[in-house]
N, C-alpha and C. Protein backbone atom coordinates (compact mmCIF):
# COMPACT_ATOMS: atom_id res chain seq x y z
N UNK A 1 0.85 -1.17 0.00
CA UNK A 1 0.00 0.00 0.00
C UNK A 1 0.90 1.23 0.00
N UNK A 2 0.23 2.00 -0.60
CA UNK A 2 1.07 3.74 -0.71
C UNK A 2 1.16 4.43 0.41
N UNK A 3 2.18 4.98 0.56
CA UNK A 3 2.34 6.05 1.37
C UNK A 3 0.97 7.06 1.36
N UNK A 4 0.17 7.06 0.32
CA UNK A 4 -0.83 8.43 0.72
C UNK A 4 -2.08 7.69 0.77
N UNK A 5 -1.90 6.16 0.22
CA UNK A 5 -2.89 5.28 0.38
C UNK A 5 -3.12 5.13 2.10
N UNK A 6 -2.24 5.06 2.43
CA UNK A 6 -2.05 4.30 3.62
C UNK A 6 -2.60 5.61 5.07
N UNK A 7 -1.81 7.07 4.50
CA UNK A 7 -2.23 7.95 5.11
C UNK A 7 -3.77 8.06 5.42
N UNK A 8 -4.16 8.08 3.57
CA UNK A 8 -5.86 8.31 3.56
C UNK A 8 -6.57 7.12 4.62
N UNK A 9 -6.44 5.87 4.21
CA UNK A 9 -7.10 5.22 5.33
C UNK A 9 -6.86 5.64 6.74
N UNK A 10 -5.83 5.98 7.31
CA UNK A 10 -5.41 6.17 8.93
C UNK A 10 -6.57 7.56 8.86
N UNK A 11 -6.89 8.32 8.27
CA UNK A 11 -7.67 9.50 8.09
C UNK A 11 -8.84 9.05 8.69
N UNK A 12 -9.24 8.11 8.00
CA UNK A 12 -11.23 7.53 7.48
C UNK A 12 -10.72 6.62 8.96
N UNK A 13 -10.44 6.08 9.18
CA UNK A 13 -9.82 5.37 10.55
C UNK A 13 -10.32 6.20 12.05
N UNK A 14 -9.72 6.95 11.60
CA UNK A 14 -9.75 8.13 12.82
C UNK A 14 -11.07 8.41 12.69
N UNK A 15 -11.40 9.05 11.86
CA UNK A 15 -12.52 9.82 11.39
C UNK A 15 -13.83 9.22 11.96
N UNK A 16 -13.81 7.25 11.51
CA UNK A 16 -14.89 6.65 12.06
C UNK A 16 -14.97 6.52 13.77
N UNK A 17 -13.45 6.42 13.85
CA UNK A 17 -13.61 6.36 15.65
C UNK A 17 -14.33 7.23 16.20
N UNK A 18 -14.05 8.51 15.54
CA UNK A 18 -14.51 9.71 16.44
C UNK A 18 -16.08 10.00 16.31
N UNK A 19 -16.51 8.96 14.88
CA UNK A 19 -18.44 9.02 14.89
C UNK A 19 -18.73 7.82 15.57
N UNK A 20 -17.75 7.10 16.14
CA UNK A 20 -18.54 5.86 16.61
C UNK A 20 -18.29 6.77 18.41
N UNK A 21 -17.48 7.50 18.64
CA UNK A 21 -17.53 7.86 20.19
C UNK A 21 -18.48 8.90 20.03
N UNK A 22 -19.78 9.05 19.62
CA UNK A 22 -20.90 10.06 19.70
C UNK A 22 -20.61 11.19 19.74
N UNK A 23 -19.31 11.63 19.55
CA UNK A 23 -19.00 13.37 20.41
C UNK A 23 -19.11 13.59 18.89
N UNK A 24 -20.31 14.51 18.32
CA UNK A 24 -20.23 14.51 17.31
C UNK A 24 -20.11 16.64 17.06
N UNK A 25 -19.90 17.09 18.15
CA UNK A 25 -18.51 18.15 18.44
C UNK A 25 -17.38 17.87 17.65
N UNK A 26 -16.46 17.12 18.67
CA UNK A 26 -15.59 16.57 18.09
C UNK A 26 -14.95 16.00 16.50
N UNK A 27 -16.32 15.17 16.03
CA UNK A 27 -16.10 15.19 14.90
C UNK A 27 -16.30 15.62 13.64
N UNK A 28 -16.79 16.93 14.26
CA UNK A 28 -17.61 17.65 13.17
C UNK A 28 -15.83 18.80 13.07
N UNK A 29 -15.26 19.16 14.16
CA UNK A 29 -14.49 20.06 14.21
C UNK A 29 -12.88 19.19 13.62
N UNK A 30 -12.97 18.10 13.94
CA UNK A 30 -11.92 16.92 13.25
C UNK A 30 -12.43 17.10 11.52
N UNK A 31 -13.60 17.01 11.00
CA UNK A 31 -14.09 16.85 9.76
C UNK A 31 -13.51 18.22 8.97
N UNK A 32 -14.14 19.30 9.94
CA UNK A 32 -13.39 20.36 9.55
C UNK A 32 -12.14 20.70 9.17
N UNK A 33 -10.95 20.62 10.06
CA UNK A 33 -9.51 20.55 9.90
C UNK A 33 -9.03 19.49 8.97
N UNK A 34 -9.75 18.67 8.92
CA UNK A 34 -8.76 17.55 7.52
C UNK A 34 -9.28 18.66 6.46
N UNK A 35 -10.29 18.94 6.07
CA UNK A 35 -11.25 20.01 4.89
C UNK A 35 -10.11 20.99 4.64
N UNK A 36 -10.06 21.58 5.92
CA UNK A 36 -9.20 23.50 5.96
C UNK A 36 -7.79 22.73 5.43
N UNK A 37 -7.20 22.12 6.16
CA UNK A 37 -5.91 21.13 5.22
C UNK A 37 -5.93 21.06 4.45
N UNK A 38 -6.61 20.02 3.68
CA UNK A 38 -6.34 19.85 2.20
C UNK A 38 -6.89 21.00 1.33
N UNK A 39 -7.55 22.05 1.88
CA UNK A 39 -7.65 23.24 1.14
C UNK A 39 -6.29 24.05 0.71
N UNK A 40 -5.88 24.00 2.41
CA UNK A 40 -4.46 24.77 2.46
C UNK A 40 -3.34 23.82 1.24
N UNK A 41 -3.25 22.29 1.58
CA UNK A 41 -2.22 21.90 1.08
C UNK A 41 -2.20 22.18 -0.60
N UNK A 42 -3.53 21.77 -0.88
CA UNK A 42 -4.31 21.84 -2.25
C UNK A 42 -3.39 23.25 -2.94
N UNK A 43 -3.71 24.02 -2.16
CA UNK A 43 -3.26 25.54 -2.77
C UNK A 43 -2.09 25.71 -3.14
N UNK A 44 -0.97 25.17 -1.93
CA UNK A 44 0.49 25.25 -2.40
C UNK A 44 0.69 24.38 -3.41
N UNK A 45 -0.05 23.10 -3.71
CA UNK A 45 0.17 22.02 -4.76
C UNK A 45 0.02 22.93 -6.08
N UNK A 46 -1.16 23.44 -5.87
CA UNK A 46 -1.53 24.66 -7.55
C UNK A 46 0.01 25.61 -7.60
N UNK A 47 -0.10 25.94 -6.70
CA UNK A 47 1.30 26.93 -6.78
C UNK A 47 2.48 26.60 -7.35
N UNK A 48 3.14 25.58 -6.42
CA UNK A 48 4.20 24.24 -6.81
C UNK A 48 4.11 24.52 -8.68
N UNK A 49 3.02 23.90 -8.65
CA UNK A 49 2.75 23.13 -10.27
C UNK A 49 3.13 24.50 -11.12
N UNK A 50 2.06 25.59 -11.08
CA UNK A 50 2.61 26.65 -11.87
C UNK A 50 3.54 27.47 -11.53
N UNK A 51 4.46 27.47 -10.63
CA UNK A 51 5.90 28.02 -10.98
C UNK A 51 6.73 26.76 -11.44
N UNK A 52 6.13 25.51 -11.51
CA UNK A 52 7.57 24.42 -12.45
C UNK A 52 7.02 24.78 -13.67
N UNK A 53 5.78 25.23 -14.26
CA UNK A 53 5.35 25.36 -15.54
C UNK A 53 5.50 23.54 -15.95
N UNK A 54 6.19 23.54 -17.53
CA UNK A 54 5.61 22.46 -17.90
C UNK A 54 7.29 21.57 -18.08
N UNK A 55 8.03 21.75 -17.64
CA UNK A 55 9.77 21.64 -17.79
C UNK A 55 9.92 19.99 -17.06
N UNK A 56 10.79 19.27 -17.03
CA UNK A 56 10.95 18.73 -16.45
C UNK A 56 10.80 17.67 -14.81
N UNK A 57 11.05 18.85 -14.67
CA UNK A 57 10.63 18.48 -12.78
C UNK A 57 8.85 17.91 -12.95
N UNK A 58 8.12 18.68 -13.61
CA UNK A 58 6.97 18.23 -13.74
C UNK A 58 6.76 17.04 -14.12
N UNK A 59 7.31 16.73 -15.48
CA UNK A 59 7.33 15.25 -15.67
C UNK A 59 7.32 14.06 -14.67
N UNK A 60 8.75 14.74 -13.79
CA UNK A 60 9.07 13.81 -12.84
C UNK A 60 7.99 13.36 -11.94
N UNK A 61 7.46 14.32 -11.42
CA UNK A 61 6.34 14.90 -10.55
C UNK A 61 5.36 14.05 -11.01
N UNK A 62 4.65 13.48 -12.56
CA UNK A 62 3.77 13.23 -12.59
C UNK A 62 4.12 11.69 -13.07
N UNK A 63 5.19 11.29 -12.84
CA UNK A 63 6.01 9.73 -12.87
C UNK A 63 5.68 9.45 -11.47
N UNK A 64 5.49 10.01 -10.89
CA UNK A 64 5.78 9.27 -9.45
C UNK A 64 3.97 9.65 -8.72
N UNK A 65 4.44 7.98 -8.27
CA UNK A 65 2.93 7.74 -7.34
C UNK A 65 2.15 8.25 -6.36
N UNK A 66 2.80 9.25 -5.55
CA UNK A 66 3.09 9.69 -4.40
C UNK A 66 2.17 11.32 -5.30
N UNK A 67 2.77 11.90 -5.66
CA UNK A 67 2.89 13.03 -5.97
C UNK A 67 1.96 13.38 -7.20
N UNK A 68 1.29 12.24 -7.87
CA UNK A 68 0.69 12.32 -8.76
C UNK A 68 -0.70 12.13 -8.49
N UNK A 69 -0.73 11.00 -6.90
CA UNK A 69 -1.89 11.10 -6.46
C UNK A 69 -2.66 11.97 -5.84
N UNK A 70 -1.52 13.09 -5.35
CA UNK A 70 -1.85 14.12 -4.91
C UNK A 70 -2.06 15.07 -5.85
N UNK A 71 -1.70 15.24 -7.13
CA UNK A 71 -1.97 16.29 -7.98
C UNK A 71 -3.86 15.71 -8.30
N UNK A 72 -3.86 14.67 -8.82
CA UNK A 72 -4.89 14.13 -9.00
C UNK A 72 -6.40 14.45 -7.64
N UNK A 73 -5.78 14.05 -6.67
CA UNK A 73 -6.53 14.66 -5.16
C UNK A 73 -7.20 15.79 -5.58
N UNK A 74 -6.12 17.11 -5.97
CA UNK A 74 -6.32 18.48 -5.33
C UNK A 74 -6.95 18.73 -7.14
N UNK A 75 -7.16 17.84 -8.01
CA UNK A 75 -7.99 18.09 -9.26
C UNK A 75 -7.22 19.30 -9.82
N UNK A 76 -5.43 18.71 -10.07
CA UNK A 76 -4.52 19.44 -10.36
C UNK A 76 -3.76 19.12 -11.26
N UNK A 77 -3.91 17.43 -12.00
CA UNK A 77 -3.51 16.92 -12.62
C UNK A 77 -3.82 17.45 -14.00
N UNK A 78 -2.19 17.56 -14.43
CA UNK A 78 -2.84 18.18 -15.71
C UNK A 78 -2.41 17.19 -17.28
N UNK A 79 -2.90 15.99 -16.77
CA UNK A 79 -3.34 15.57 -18.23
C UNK A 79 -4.61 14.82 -17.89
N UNK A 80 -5.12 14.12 -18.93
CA UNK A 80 -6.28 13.53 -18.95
C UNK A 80 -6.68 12.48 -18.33
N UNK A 81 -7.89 11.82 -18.53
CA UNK A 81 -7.86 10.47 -17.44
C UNK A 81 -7.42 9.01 -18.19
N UNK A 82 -7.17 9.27 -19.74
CA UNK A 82 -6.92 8.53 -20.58
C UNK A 82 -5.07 8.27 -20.56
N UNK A 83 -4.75 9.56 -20.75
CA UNK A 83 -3.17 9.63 -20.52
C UNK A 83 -2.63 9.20 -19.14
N UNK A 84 -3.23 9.36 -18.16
CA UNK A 84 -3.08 8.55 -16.67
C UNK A 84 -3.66 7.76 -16.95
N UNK A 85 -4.57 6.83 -17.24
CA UNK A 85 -4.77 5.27 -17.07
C UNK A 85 -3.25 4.66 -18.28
N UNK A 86 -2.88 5.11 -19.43
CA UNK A 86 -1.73 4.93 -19.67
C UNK A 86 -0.45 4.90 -18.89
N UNK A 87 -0.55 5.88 -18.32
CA UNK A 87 1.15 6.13 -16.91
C UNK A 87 0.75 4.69 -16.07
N UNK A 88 -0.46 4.62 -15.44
CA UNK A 88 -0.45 3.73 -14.47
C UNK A 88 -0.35 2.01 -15.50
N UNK A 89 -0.84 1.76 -16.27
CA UNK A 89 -0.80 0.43 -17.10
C UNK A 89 0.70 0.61 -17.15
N UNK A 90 1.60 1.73 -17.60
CA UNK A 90 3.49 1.61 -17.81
C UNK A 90 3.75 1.19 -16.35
N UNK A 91 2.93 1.20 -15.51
CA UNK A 91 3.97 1.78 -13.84
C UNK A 91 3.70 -0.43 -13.16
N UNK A 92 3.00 -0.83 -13.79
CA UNK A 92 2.86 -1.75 -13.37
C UNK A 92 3.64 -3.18 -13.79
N UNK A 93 4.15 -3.75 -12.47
CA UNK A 93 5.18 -4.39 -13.08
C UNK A 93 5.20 -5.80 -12.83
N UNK A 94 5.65 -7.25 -13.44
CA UNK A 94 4.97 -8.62 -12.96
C UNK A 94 4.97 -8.83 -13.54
N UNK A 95 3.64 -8.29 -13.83
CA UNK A 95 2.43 -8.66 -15.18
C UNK A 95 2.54 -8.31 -16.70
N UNK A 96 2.26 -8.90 -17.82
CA UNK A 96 2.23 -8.34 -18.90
C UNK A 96 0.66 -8.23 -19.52
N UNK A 97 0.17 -7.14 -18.76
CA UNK A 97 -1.41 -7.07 -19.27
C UNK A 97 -1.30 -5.61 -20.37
N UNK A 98 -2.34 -5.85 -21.09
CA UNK A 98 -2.80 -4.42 -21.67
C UNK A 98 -4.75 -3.77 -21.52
N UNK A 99 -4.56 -2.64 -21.96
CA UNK A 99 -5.99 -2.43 -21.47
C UNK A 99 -7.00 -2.67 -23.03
N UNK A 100 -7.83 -3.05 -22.57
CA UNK A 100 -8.75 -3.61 -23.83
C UNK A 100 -9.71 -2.85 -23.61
N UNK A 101 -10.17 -1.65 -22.43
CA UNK A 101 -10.98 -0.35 -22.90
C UNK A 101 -11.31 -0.06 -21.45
N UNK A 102 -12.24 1.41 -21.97
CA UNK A 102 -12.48 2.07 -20.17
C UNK A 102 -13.94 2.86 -20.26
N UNK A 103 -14.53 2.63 -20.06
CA UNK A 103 -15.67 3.10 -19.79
C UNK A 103 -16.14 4.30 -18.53
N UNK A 104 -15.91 5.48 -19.05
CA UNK A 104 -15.74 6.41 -18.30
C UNK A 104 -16.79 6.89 -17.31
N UNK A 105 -18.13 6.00 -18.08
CA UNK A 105 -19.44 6.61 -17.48
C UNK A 105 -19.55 6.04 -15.81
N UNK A 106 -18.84 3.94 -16.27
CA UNK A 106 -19.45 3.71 -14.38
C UNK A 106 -17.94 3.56 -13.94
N UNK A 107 -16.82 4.27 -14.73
CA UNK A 107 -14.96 4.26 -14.30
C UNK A 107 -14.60 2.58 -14.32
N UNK A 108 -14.88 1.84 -15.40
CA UNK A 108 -14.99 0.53 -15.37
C UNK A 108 -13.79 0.29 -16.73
N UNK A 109 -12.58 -0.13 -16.10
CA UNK A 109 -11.28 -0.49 -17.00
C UNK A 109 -11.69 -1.85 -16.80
N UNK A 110 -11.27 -2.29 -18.78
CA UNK A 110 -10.96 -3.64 -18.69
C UNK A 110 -9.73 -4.04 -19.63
N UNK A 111 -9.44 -5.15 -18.95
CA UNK A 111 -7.45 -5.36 -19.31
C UNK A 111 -7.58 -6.76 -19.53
N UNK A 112 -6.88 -7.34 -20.16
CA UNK A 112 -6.31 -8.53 -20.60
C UNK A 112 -4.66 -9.19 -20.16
N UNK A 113 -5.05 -9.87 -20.10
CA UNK A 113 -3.48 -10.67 -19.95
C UNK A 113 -2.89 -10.81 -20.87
N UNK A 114 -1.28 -10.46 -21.67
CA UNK A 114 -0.39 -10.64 -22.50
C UNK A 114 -0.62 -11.72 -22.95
N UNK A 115 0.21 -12.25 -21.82
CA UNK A 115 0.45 -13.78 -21.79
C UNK A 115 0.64 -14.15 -20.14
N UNK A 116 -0.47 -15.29 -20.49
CA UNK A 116 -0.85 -16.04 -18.30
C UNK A 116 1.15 -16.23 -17.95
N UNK A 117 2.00 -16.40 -18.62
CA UNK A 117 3.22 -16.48 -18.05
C UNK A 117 2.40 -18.27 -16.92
N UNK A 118 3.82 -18.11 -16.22
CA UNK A 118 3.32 -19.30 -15.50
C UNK A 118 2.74 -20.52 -15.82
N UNK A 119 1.70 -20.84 -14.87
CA UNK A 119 0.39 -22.19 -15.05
C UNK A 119 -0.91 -21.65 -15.98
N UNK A 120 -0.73 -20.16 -15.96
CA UNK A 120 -2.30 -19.92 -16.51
C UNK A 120 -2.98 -20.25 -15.00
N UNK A 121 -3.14 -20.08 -13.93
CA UNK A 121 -4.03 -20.11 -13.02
C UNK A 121 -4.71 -19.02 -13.05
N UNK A 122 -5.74 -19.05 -12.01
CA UNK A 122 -6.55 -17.92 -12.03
C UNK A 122 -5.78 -17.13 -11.04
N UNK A 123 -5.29 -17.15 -10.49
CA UNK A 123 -4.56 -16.85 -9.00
C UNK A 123 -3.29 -15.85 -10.24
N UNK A 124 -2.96 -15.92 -11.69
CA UNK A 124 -2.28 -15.10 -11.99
C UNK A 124 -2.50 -14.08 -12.39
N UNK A 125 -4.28 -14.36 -13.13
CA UNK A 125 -5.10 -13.04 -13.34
C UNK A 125 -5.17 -12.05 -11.83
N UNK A 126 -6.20 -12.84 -11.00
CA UNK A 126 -6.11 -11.99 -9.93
C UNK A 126 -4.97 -11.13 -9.74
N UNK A 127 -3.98 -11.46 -9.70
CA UNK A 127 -2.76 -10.78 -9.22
C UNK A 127 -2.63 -10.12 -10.11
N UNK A 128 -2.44 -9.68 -11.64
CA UNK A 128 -2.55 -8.90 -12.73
C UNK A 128 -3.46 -7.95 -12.14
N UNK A 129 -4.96 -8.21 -12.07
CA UNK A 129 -5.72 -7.68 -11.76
C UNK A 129 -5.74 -6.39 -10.81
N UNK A 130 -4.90 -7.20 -9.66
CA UNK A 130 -5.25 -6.53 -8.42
C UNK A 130 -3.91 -5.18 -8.60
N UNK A 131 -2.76 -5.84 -9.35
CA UNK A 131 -1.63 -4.56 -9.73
C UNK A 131 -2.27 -3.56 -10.52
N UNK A 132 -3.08 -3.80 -11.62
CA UNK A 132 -3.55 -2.68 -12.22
C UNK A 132 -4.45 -2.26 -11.39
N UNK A 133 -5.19 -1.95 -10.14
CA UNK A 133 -6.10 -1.58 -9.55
C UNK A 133 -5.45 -1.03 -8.74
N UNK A 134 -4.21 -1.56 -8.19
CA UNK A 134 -3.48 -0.71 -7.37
C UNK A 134 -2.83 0.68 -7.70
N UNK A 135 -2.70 0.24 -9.53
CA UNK A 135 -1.79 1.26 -10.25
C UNK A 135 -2.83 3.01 -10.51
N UNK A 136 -3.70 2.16 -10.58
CA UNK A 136 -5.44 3.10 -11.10
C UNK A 136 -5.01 3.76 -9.76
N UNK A 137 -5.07 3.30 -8.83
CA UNK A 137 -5.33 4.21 -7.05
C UNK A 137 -4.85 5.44 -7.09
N UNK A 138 -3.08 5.16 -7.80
CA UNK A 138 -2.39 6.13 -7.58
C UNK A 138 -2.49 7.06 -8.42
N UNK A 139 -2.60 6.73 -9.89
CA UNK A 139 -3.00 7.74 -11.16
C UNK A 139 -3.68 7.98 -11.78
N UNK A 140 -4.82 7.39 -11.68
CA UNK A 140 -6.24 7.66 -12.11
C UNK A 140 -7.44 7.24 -11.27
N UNK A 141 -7.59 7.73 -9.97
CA UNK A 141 -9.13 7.35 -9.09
C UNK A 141 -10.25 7.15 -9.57
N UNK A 142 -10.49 7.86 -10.38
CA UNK A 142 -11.69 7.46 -11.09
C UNK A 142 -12.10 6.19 -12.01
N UNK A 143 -10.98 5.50 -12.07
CA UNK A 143 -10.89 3.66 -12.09
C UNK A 143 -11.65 3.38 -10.79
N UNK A 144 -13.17 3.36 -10.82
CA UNK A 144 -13.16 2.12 -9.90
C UNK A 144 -13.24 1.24 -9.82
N UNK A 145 -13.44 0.40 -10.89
CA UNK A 145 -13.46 -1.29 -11.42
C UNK A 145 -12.13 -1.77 -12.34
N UNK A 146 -11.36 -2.52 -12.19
CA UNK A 146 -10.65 -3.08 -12.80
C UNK A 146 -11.24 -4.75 -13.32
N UNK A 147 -11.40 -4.70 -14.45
CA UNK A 147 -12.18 -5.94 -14.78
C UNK A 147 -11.38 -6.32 -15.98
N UNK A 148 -10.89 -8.12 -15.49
CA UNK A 148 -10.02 -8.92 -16.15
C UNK A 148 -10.68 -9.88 -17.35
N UNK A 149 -10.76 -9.28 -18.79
CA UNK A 149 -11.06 -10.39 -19.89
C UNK A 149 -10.39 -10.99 -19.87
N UNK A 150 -11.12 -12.14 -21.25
CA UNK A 150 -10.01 -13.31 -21.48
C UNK A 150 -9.46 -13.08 -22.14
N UNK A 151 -8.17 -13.27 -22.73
CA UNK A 151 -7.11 -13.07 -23.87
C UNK A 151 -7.44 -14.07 -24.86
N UNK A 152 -8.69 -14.82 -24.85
CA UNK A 152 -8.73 -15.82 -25.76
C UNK A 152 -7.81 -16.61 -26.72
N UNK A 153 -6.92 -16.50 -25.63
CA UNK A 153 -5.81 -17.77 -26.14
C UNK A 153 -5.42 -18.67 -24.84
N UNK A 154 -5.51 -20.38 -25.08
CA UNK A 154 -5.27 -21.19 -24.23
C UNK A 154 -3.98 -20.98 -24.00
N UNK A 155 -3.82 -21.34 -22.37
CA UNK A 155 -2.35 -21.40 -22.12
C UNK A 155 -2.03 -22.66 -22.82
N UNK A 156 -0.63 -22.62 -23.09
CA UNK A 156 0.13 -24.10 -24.08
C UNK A 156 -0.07 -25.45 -22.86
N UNK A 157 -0.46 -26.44 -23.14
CA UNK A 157 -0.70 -27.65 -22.43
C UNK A 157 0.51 -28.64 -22.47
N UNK A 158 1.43 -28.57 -21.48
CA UNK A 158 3.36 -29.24 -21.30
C UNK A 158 2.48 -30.45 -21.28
N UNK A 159 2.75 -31.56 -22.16
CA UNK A 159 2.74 -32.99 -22.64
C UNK A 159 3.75 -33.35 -21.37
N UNK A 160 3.46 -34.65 -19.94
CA UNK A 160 4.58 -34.92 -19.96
C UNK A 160 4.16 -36.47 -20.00
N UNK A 161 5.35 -37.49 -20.48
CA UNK A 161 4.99 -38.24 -20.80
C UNK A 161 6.10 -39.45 -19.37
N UNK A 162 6.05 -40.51 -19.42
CA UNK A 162 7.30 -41.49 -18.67
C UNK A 162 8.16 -41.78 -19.47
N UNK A 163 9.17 -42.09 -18.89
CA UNK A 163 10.25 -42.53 -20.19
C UNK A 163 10.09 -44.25 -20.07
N UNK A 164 10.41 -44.48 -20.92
CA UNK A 164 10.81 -46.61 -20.87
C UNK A 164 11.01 -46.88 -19.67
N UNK A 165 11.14 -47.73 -19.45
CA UNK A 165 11.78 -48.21 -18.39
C UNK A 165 12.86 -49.31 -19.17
N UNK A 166 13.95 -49.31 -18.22
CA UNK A 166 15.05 -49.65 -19.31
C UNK A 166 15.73 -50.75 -17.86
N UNK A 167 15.84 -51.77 -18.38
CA UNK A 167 16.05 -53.06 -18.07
C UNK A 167 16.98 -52.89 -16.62
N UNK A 168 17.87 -53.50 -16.08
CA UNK A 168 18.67 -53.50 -15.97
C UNK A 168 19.76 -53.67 -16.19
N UNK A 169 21.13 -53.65 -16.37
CA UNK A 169 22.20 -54.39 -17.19
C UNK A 169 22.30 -54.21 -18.69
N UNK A 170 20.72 -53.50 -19.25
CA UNK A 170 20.93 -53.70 -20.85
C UNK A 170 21.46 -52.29 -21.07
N UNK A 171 22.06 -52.17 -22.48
CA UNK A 171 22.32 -51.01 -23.09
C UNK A 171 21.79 -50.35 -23.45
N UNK A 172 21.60 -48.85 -23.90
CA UNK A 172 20.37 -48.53 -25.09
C UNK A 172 20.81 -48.12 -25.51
N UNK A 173 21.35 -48.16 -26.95
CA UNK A 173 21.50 -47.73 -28.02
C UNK A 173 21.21 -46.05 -28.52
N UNK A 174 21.80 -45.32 -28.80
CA UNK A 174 21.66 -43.69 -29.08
C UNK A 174 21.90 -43.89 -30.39
């Protein structure tokens, strides 16, 4: 899990404790300050972004998971949701899946497997699966379904067969 993944839950964490202890004081004025925060942080992020303009550092900025999820957060990201579901399909690694389309209306990506690599189990999709969903988290949120077609090709079926059984004492001939 991400560093801002991981933050956001400890957030919603807190957040529920403080509606499950009734002081709803408390959590109305807790609700508040995460809000006034990410307003504040939000702002320097806009700032940040337009004094790097469009040069380098930005690039970097929008390579990385951390920093991209946050541009994305503060609705600062400045390319599309098409060009980020691209960054995140490059950022993912294991797997050799591609995306076979995205449906923007219910945020419903669907991806294919290269090649199952391995046994072809299902246990390799899942895991394909669950990396591109992880990858969506960080660079495109508005993925909320990651949904695995078939590549409609069988994995290859390894023939194995016994060998002879070969006497004892005899020779065999090559």
């Amino acid at each position: 899990m991400s560093a801002a993944a991981e933050a956001g839950r400890r957030v919603e964490e807190i957040l529920d404790r403080l509606a499950a202890s009734g002081e709803r004081e408390a959590r109305d004025s807790a609700e508040e300050l995460v809000r006034v925060l990410m307003d504040f942080y939000g702002a320097a992020l806009a700032r940040m972004v337009e004094l790097l303009g469009t040069g380098p550092a930005v690039s970097a900025l929008l390579g990385d998971e951390l920093t991209a999820g946050l541009l994305v957060l503060h609705d600062l990201h400045p390319e599309d949701t098409a060009r980020r579901i691209s960054r995140a399909m490059a950022s993912v690694r294991g797997h050799s899946v591609e995306q076979a389309g995205y449906d923007d209306a219910t945020g419903t990506l669907r991806v294919r497997l290269v090649s199952a690599g391995g046994c072809g189990c299902p246990s390799t999709g899942e895991g394909a699966r669950q990396a591109v969903q992880d990858a969506m988290a960080c660079f495109a949120p508005e993925v909320t379904q990651v949904k695995l077609e078939d590549s409609g090709k069988e994995p290859a079926l390894l023939q194995i067969s016994t060998r002879p059984v070969v006497a004892a004492g005899s020779v065999h001939a090559s």
